[in-house]
PDB file of N, CA and C in Angstrom:
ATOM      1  N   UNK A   1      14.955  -8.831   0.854  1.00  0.00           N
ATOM      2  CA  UNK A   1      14.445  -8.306   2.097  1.00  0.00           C
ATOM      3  C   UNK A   1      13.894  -9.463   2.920  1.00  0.00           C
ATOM      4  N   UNK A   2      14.158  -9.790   4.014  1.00  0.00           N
ATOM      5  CA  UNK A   2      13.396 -10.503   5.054  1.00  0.00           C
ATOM      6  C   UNK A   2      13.021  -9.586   6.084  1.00  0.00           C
ATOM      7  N   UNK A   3      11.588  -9.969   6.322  1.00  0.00           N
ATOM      8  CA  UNK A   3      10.366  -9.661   6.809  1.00  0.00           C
ATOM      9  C   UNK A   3      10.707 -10.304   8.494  1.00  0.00           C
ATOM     10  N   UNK A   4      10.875  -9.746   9.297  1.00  0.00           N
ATOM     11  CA  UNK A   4      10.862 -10.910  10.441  1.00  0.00           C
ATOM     12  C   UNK A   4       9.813 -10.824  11.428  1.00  0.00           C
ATOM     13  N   UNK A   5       9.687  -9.764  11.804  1.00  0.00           N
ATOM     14  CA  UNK A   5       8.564  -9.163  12.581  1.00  0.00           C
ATOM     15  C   UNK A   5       7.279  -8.513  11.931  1.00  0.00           C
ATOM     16  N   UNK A   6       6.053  -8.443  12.926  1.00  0.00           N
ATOM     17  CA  UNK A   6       4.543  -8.186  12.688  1.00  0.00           C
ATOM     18  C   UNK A   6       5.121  -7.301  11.625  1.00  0.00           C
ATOM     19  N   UNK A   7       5.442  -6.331  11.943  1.00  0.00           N
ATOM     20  CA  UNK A   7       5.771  -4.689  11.361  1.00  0.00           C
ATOM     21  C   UNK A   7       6.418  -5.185  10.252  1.00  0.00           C
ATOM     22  N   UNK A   8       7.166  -5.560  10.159  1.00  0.00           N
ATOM     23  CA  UNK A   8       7.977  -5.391   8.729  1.00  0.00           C
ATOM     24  C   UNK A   8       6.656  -6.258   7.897  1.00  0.00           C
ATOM     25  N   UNK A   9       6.216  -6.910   8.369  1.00  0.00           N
ATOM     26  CA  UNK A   9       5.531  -7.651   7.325  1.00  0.00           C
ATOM     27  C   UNK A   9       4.468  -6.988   6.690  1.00  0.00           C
ATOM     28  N   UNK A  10       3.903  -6.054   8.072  1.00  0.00           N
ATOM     29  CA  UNK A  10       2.447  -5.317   7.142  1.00  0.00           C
ATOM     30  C   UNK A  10       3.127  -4.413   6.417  1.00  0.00           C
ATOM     31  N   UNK A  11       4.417  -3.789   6.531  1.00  0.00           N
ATOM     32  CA  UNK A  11       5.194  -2.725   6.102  1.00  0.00           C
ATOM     33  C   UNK A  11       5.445  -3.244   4.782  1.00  0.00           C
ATOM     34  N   UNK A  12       5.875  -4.509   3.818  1.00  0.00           N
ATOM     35  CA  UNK A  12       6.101  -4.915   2.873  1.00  0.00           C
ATOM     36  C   UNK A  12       4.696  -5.014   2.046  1.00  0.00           C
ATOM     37  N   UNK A  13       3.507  -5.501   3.009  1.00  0.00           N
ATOM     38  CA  UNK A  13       2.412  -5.727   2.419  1.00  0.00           C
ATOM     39  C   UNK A  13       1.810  -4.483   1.868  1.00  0.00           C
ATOM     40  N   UNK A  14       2.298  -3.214   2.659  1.00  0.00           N
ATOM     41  CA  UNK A  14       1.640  -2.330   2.024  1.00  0.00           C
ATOM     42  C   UNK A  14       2.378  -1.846   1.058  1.00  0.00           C
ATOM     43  N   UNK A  15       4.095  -2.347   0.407  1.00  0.00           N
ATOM     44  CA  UNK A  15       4.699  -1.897  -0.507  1.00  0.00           C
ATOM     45  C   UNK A  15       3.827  -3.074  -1.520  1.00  0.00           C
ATOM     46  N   UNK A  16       3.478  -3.624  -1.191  1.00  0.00           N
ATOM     47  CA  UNK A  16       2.628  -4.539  -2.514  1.00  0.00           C
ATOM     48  C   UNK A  16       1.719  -4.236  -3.013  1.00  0.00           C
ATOM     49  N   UNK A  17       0.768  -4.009  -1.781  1.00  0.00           N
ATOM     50  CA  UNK A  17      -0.325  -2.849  -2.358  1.00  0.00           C
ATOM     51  C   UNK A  17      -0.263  -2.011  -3.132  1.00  0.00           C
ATOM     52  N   UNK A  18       0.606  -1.239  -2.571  1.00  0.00           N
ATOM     53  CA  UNK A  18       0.797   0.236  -3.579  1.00  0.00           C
ATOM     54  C   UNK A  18       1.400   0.119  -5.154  1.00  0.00           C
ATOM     55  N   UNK A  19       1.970  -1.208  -4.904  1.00  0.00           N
ATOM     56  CA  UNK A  19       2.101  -1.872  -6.363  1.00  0.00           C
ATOM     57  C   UNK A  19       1.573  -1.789  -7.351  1.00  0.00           C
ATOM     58  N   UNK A  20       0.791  -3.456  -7.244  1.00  0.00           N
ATOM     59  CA  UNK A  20      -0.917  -3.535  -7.077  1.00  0.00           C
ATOM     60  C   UNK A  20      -1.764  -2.539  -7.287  1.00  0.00           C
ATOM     61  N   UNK A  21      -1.498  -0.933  -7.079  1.00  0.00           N
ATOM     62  CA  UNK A  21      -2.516   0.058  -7.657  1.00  0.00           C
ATOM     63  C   UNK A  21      -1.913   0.655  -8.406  1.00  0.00           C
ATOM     64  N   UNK A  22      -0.629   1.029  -8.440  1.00  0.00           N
ATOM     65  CA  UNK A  22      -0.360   1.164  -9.790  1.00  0.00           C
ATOM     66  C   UNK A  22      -0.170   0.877 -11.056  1.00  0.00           C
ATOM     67  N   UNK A  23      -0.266  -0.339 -11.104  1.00  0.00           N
ATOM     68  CA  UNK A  23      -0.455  -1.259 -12.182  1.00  0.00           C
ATOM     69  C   UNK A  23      -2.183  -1.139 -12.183  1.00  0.00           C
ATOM     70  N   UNK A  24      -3.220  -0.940 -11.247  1.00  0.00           N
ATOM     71  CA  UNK A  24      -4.666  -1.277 -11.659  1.00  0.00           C
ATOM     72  C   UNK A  24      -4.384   0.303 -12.447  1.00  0.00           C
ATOM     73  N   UNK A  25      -3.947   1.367 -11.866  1.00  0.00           N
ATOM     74  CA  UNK A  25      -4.159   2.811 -12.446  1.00  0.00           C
ATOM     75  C   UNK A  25      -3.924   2.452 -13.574  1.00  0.00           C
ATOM     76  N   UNK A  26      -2.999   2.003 -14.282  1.00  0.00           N
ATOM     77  CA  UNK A  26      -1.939   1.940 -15.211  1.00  0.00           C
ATOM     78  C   UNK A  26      -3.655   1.127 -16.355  1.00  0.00           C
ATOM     79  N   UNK A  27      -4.064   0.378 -15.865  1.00  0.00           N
ATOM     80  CA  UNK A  27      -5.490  -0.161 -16.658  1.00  0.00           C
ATOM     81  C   UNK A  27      -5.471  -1.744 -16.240  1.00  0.00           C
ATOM     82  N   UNK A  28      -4.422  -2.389 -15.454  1.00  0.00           N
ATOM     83  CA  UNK A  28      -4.470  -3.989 -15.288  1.00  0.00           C
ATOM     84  C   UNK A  28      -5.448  -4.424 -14.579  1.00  0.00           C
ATOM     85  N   UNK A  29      -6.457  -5.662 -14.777  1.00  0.00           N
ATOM     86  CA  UNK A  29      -7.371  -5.789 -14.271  1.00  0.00           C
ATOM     87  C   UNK A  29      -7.292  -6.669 -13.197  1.00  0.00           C
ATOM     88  N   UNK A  30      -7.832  -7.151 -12.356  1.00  0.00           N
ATOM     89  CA  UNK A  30      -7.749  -8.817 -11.594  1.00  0.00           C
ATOM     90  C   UNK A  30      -9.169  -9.207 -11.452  1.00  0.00           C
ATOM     91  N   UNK A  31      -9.668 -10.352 -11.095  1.00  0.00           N
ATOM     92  CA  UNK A  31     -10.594 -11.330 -10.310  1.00  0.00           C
ATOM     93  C   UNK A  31     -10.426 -10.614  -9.530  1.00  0.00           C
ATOM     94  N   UNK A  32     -12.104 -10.845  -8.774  1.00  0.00           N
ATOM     95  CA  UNK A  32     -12.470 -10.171  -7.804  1.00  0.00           C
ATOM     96  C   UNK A  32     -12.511  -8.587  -7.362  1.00  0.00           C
ATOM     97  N   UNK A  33     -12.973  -8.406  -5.927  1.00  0.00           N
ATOM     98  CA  UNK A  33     -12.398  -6.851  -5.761  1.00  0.00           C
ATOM     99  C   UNK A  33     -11.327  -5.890  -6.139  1.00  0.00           C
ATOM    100  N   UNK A  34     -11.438  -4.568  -6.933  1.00  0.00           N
ATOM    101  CA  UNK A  34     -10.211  -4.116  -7.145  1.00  0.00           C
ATOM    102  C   UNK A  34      -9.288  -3.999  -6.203  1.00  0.00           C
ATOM    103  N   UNK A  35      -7.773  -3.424  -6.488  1.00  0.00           N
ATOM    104  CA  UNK A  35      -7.223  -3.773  -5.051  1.00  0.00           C
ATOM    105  C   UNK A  35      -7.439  -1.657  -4.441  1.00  0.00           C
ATOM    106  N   UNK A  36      -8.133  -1.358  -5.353  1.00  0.00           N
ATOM    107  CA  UNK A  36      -8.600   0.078  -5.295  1.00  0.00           C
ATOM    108  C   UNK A  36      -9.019  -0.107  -3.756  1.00  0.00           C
ATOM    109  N   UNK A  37     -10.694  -0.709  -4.416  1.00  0.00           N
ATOM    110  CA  UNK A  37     -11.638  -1.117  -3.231  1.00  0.00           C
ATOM    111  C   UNK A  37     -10.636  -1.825  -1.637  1.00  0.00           C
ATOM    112  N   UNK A  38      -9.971  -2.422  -2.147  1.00  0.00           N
ATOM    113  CA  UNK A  38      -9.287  -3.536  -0.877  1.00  0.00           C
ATOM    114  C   UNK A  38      -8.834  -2.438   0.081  1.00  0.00           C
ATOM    115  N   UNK A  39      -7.916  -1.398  -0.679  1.00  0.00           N
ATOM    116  CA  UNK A  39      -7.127  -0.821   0.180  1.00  0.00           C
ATOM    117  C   UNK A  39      -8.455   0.819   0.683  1.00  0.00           C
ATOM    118  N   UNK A  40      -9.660   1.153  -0.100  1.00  0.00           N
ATOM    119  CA  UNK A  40     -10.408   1.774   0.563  1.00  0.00           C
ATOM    120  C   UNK A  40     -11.203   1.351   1.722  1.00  0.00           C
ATOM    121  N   UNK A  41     -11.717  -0.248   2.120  1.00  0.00           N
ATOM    122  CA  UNK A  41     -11.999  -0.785   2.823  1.00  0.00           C
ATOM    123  C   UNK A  41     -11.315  -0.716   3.799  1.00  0.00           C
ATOM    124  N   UNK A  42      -9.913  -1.842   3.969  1.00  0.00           N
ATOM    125  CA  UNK A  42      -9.395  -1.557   4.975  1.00  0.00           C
ATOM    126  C   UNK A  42      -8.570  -0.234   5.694  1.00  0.00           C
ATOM    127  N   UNK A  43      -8.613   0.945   4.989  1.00  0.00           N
ATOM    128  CA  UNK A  43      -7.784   1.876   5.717  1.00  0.00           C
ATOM    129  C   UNK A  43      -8.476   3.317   5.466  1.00  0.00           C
ATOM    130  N   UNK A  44      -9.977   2.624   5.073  1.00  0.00           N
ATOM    131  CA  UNK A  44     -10.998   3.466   5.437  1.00  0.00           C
ATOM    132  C   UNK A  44     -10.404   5.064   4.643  1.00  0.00           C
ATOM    133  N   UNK A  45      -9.822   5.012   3.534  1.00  0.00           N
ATOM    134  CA  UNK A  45      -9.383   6.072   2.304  1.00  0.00           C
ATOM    135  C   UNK A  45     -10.473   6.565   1.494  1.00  0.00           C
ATOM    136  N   UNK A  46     -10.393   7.593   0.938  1.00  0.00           N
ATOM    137  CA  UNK A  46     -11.623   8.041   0.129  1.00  0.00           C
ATOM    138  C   UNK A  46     -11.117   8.754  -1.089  1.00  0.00           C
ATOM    139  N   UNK A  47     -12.138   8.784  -1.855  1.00  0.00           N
ATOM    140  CA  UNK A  47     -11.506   9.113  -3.165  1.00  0.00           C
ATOM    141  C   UNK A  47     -11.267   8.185  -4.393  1.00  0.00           C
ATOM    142  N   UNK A  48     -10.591   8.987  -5.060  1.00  0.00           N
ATOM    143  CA  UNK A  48     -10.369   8.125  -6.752  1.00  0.00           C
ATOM    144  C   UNK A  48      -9.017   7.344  -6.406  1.00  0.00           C
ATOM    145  N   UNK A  49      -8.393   6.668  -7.477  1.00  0.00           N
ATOM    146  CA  UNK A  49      -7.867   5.621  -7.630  1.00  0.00           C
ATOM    147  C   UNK A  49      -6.042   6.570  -7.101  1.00  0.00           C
ATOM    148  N   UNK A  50      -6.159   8.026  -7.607  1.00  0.00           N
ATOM    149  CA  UNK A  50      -4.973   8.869  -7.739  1.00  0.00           C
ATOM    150  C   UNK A  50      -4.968   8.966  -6.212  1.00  0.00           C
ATOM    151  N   UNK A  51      -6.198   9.734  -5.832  1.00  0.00           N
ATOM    152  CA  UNK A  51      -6.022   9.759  -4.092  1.00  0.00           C
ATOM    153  C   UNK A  51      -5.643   8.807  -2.990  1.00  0.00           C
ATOM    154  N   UNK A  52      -6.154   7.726  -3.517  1.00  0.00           N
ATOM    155  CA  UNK A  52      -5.866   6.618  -2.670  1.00  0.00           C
ATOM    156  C   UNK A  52      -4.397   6.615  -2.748  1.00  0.00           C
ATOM    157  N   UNK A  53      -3.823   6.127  -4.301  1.00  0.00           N
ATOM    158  CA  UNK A  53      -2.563   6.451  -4.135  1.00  0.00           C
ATOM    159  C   UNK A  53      -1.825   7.122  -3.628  1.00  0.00           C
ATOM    160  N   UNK A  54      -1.929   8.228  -3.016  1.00  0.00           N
ATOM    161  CA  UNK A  54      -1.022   9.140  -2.501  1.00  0.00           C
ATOM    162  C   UNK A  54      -1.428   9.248  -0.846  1.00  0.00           C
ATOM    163  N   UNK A  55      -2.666   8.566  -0.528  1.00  0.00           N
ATOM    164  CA  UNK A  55      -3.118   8.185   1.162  1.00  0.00           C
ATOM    165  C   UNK A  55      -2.237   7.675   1.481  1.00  0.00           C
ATOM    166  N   UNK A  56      -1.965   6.326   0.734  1.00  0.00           N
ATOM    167  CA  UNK A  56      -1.187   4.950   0.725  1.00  0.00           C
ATOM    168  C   UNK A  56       0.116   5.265   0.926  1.00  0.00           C
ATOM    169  N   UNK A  57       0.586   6.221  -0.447  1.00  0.00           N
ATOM    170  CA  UNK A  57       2.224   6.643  -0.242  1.00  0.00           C
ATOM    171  C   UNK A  57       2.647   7.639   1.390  1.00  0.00           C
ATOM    172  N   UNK A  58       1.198   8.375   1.953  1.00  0.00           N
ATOM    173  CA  UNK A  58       1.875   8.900   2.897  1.00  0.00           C
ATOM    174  C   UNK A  58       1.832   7.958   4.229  1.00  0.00           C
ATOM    175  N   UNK A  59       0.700   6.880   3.899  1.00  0.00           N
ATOM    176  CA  UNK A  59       1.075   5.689   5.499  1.00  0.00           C
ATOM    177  C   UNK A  59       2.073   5.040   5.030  1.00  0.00           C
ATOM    178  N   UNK A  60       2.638   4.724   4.017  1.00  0.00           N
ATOM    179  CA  UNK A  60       4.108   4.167   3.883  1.00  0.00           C
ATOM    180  C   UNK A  60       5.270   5.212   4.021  1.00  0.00           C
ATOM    181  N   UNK A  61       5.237   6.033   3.900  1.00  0.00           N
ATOM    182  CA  UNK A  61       6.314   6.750   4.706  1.00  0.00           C
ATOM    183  C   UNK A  61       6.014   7.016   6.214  1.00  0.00           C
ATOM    184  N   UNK A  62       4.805   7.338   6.691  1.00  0.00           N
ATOM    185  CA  UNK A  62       4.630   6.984   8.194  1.00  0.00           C
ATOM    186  C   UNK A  62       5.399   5.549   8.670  1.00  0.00           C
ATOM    187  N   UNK A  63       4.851   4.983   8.465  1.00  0.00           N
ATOM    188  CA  UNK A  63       5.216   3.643   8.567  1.00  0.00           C
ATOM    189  C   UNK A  63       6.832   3.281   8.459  1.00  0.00           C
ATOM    190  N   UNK A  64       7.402   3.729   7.585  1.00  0.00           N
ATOM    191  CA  UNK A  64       9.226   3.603   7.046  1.00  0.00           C
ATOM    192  C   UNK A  64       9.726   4.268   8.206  1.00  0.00           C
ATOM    193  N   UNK A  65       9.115   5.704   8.588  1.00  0.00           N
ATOM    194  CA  UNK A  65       9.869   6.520   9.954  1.00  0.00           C
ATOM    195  C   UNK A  65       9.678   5.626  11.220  1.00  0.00           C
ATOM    196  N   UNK A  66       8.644   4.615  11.444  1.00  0.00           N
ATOM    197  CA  UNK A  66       8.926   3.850  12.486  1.00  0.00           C
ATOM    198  C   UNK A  66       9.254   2.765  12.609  1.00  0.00           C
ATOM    199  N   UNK A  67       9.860   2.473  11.538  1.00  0.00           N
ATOM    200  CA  UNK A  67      10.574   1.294  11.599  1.00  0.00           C
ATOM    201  C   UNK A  67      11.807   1.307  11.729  1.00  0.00           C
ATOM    202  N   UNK A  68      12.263   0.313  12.716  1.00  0.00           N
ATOM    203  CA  UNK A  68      13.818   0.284  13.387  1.00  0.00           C
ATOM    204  C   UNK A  68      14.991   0.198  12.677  1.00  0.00           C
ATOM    205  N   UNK A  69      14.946   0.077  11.237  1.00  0.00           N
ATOM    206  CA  UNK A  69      15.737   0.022  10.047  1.00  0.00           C
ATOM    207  C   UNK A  69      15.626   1.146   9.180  1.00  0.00           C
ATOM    208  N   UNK A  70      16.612   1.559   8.186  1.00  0.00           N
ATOM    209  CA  UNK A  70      16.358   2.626   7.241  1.00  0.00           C
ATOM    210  C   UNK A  70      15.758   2.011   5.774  1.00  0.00           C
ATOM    211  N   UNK A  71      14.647   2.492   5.437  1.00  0.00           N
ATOM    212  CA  UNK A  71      13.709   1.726   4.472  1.00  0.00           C
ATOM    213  C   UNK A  71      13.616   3.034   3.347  1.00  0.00           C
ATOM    214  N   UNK A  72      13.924   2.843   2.142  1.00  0.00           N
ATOM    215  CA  UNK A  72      13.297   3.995   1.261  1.00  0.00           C
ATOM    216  C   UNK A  72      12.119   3.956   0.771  1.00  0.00           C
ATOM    217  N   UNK A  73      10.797   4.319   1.063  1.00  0.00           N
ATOM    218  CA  UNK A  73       9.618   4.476   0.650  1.00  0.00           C
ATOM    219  C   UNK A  73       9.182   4.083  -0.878  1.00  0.00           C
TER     220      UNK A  73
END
């Protein structure tokens, strides 16, 4: 995948994210803030680790419908 524009890029970043929490769900740890916390901070989500997950999965399909390419979520 190449990223070329603003959009595609936060659009990939948030397929990383959502990564990133499923692997923390899953029990993986990191340094520093969880990426739980990261992604409740910035997109202002509430809830447990499951909820967030599924906040996340529905701004990434928001996000896939406006993008100028066909992207599978």
């Amino acid at each position: 995948m190449i990223a070329d524009t603003s959009e595609e890029i936060e659009f990939y970043r948030l397929r990383a994210l959502r990564s990133a929490l499923k692997l923390e769900i899953l029990g993986m740890k990191r340094r520093g803030p969880s990426v739980c916390s990261i992604i409740k901070r910035e997109f202002d989500f509430k809830g447990s680790k499951r909820k967030v997950l599924e906040q996340l999965n529905t701004l990434i399909r928001d996000k896939a419908a406006q993008l100028p390419f066909r992207v599978r979520g």
